[in-house]
N, C-alpha and C. Protein backbone atom coordinates (compact mmCIF):
# COMPACT_ATOMS: atom_id res chain seq x y z
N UNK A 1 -4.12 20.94 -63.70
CA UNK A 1 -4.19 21.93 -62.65
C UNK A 1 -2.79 22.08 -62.05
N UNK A 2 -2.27 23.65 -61.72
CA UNK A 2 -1.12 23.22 -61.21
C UNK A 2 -1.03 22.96 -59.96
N UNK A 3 0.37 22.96 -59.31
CA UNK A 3 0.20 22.33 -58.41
C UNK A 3 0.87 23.75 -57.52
N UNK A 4 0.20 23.59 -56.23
CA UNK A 4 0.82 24.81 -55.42
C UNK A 4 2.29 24.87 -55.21
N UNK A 5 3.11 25.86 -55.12
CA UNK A 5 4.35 26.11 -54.61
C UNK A 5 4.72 25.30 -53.11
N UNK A 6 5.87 24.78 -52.77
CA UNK A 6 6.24 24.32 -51.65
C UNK A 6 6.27 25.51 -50.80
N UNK A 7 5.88 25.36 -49.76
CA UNK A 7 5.65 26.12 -48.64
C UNK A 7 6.10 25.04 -47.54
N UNK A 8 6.50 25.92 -46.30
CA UNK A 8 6.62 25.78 -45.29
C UNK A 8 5.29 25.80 -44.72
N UNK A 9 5.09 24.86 -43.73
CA UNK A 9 3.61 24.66 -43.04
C UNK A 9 4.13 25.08 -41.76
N UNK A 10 4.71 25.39 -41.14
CA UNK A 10 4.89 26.28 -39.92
C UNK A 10 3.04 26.61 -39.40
N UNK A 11 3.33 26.31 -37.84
CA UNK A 11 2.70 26.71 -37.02
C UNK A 11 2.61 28.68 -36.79
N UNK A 12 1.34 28.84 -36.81
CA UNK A 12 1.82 30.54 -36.62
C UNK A 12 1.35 31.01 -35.25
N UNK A 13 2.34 32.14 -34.73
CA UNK A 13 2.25 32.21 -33.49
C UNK A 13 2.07 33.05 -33.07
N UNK A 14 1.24 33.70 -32.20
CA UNK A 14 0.43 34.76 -31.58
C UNK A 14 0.70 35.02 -30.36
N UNK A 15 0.81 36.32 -29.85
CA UNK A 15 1.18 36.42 -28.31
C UNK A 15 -0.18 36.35 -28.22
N UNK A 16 -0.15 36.48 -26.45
CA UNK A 16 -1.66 36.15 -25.62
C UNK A 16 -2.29 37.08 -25.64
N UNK A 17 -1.82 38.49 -26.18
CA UNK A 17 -2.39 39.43 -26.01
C UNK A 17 -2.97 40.13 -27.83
N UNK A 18 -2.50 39.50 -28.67
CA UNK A 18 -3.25 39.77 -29.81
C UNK A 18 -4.49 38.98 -29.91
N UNK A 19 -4.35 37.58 -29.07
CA UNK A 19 -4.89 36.13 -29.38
C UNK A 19 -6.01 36.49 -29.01
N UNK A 20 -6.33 37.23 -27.53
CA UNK A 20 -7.14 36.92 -26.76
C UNK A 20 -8.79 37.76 -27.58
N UNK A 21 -8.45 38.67 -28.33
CA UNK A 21 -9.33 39.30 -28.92
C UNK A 21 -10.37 39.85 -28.88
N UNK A 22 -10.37 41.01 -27.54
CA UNK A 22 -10.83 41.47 -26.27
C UNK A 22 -10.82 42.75 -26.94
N UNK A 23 -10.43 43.46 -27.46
CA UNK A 23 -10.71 44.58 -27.85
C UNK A 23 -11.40 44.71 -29.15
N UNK A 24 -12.57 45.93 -29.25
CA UNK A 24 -12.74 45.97 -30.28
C UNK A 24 -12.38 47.28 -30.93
N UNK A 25 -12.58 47.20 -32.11
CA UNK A 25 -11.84 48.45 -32.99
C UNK A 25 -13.13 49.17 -33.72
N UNK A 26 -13.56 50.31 -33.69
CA UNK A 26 -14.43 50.48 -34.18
C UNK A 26 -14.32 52.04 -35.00
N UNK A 27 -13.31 51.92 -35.95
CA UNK A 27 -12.89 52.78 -36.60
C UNK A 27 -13.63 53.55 -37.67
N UNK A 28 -14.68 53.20 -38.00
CA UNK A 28 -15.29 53.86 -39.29
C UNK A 28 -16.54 54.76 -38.50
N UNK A 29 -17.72 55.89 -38.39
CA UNK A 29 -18.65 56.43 -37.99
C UNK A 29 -19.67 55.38 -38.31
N UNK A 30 -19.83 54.17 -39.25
CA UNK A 30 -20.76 53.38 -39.24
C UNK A 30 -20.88 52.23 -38.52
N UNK A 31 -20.09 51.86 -38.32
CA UNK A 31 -19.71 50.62 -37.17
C UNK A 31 -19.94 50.97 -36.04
N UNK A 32 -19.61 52.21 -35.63
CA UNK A 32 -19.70 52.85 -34.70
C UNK A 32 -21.04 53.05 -34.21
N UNK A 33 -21.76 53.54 -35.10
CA UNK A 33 -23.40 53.50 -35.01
C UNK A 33 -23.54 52.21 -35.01
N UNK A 34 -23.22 51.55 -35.92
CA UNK A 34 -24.23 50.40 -36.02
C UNK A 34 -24.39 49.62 -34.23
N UNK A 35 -23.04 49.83 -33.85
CA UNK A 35 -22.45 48.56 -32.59
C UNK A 35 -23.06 49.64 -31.47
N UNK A 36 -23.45 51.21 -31.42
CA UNK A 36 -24.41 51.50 -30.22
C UNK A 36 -25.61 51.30 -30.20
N UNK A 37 -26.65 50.86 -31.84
CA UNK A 37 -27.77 50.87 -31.99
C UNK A 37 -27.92 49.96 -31.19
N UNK A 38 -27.21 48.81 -31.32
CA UNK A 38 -27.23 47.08 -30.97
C UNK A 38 -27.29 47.33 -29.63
N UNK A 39 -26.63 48.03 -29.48
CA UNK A 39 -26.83 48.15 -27.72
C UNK A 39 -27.84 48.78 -27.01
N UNK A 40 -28.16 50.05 -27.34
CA UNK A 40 -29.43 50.16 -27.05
C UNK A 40 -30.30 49.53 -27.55
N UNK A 41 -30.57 48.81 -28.50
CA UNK A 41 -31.59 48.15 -28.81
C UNK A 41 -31.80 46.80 -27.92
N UNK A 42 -30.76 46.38 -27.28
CA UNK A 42 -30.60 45.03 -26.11
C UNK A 42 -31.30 45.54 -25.33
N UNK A 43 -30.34 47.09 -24.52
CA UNK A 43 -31.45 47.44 -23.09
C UNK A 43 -32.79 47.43 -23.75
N UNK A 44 -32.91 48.51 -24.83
CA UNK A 44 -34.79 48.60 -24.87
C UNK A 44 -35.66 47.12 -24.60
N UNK A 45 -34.77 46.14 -25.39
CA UNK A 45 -35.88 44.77 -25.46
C UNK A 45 -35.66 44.60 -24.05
N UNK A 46 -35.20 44.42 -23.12
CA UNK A 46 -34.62 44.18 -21.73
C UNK A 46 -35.67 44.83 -20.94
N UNK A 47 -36.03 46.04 -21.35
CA UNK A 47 -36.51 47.24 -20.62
C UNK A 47 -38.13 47.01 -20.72
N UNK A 48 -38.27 46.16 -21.69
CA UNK A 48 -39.74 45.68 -22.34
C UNK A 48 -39.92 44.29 -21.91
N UNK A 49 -39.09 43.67 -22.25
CA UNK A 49 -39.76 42.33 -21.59
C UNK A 49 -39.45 42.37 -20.08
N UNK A 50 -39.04 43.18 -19.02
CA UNK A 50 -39.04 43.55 -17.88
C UNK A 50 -40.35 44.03 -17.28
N UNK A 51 -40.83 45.04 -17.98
CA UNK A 51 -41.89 45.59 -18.00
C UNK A 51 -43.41 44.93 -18.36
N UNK A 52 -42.96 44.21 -19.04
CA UNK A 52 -44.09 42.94 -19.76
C UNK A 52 -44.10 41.91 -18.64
N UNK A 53 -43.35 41.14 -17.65
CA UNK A 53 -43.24 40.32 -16.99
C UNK A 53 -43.52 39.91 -15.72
């Protein structure tokens, strides 16, 4: 088997503001759907077991 190339193992470094990973990106029309279904689908169950309780 060979053996990997020497590399540098360096630490990699991130500002605080890529790191923090607070934004989301929701670039395609399906993601897009998919990530509002999810959300209304939270309130509805919310809205039901509220109503149930």
């Amino acid at each position: 088997m060979p053996t990997p190339p020497d590399r540098n193992d360096e630490p990699i470094h991130y500002d605080a503001d890529k790191a923090r990973g607070a934004e989301i990106i929701l670039t395609k029309r399906r993601n897009r759907g998919i990530f509002i279904a999810g959300l209304v689908g939270f309130v509805l169950l919310a809205l039901i077991f509220g109503l149930l309780s």
